[in-house]
C-alpha atoms as a PDB file:
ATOM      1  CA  UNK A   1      12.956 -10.184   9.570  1.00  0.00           C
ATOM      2  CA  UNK A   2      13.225  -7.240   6.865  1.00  0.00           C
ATOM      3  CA  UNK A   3      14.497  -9.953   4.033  1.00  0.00           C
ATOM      4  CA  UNK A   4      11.181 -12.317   5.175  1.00  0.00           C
ATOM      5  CA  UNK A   5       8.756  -9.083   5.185  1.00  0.00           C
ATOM      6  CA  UNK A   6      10.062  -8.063   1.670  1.00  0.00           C
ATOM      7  CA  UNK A   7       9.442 -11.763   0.362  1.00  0.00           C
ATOM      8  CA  UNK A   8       6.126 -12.246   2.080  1.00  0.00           C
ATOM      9  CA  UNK A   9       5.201  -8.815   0.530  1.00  0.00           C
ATOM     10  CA  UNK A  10       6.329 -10.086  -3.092  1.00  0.00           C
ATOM     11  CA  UNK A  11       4.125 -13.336  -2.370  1.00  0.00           C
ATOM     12  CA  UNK A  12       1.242 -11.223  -1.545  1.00  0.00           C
ATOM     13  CA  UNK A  13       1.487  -9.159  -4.498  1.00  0.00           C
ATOM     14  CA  UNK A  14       1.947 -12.869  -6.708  1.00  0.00           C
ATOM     15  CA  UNK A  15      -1.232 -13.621  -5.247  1.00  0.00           C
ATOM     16  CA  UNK A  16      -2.816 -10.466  -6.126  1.00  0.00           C
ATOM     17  CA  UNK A  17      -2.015 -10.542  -9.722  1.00  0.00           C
ATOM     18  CA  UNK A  18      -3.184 -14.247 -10.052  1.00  0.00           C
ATOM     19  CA  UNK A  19      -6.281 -12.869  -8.634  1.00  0.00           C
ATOM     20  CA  UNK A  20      -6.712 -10.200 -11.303  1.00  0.00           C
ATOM     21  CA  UNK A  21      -6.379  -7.446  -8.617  1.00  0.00           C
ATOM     22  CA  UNK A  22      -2.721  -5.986  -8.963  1.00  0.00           C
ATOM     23  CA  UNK A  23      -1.408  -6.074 -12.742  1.00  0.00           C
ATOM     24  CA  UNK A  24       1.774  -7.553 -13.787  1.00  0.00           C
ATOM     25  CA  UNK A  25       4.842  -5.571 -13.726  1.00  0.00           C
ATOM     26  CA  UNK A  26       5.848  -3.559 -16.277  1.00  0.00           C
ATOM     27  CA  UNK A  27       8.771  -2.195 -14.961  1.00  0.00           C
ATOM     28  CA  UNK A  28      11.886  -4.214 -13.786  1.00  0.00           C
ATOM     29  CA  UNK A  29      11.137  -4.757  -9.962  1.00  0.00           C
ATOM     30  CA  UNK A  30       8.451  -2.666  -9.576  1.00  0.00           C
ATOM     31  CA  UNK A  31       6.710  -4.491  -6.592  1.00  0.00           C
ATOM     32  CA  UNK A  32       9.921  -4.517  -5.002  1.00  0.00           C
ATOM     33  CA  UNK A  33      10.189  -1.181  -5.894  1.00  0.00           C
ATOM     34  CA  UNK A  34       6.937  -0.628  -3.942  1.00  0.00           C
ATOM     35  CA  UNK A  35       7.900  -2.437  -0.931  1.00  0.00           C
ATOM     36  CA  UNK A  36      10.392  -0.314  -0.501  1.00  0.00           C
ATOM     37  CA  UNK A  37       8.851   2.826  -0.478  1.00  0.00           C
ATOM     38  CA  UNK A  38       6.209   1.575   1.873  1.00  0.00           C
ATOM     39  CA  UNK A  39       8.472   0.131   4.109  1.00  0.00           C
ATOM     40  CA  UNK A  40      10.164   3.950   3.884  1.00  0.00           C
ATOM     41  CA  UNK A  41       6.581   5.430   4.214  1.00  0.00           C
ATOM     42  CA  UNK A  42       5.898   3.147   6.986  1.00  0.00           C
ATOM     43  CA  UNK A  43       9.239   3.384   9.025  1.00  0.00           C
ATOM     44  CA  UNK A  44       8.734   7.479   9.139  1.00  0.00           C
ATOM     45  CA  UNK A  45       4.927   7.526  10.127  1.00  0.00           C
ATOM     46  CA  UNK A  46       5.563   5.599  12.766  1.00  0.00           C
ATOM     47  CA  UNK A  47       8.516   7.215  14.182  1.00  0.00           C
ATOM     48  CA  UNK A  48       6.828  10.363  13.611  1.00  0.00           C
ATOM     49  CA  UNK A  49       3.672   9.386  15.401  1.00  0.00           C
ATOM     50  CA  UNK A  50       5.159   8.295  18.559  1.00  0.00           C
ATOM     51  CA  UNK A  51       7.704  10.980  18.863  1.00  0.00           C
ATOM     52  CA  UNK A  52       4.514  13.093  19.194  1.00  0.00           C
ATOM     53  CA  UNK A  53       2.490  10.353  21.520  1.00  0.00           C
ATOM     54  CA  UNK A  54       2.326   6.600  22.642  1.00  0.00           C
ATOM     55  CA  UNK A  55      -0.681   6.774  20.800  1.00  0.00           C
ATOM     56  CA  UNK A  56      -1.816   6.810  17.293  1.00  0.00           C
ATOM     57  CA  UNK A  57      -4.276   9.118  16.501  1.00  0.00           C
ATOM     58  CA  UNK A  58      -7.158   8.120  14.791  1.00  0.00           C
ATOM     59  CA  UNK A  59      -7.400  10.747  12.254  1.00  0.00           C
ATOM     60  CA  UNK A  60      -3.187  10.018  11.666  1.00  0.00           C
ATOM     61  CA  UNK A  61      -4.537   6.180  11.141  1.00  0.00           C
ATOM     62  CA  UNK A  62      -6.939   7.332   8.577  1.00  0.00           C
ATOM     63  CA  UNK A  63      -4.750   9.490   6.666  1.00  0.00           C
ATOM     64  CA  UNK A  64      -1.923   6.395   6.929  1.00  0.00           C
ATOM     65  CA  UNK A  65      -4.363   4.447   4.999  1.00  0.00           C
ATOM     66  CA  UNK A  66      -6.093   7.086   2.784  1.00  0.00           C
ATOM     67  CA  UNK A  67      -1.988   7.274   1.783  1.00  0.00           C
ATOM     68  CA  UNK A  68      -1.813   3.474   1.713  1.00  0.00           C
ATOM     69  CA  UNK A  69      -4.471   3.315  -0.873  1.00  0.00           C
ATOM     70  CA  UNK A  70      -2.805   5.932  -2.971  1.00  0.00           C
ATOM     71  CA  UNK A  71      -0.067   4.094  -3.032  1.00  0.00           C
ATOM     72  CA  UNK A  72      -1.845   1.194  -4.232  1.00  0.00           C
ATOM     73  CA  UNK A  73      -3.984   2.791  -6.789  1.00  0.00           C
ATOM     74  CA  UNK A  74      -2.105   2.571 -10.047  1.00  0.00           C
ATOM     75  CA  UNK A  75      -1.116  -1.017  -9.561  1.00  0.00           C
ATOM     76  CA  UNK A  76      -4.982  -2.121  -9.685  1.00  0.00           C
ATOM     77  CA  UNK A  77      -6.309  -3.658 -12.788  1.00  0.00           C
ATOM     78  CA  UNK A  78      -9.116  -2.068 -14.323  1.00  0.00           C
ATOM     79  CA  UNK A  79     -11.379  -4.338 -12.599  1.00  0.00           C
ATOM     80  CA  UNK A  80      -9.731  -4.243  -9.141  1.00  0.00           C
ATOM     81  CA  UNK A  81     -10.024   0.006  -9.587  1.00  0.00           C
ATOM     82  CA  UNK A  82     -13.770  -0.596 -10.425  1.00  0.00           C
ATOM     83  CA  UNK A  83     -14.108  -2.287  -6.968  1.00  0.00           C
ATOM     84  CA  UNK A  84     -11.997   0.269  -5.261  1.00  0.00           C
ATOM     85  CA  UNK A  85     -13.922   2.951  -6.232  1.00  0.00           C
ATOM     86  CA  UNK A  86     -17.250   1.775  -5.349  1.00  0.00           C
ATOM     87  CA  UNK A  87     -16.013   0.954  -1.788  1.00  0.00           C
ATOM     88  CA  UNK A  88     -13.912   4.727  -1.293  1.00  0.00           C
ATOM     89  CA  UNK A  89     -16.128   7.343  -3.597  1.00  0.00           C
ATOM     90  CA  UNK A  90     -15.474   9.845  -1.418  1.00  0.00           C
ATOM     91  CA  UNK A  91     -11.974   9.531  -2.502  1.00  0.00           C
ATOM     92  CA  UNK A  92     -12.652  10.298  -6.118  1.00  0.00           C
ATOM     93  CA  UNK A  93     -12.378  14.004  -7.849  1.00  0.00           C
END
């Protein structure tokens, strides 16, 4: 399951870049490089959710994907960050 997540993650991200939304790499394995660390991310806000509740909050929800996005950001083309800012301006300084 983790080896098919991490491939279906890397296909996802082939699709984004063919779609002008992610750029290409310009580090060796930087995508898998990013998997990991949102799989690390990931792993820890959950656990660290429901240790506190069988619930997720909504406001811990929100700031999972306000992180999410941050994650994202610098892979974005210059297009694709156009786009992302229009739809989140409350996220910019």
């Amino acid at each position: 399951l983790i080896v098919r997540r991490e491939q279906e993650f890397l296909q996802i991200v082939d699709v984004l870049i063919q779609n002008n939304v992610f750029r290409p790499e310009k580090l060796k394995d930087e995508y898998l490089n990013l998997y990991r660390r949102i799989e690390q991310m990931s792993n820890f806000w959950f656990s660290s959710i429901f240790i506190r509740s069988d619930k997720i909050p909504q406001n811990s929800l929100q700031r999972y994907l306000l992180m999410m996005g941050h994650i994202m950001y610098p892979y974005l083309t210059e297009d694709a960050v156009i786009q992302y800012e229009k739809s989140f301006p409350e996220q910019l300084v």
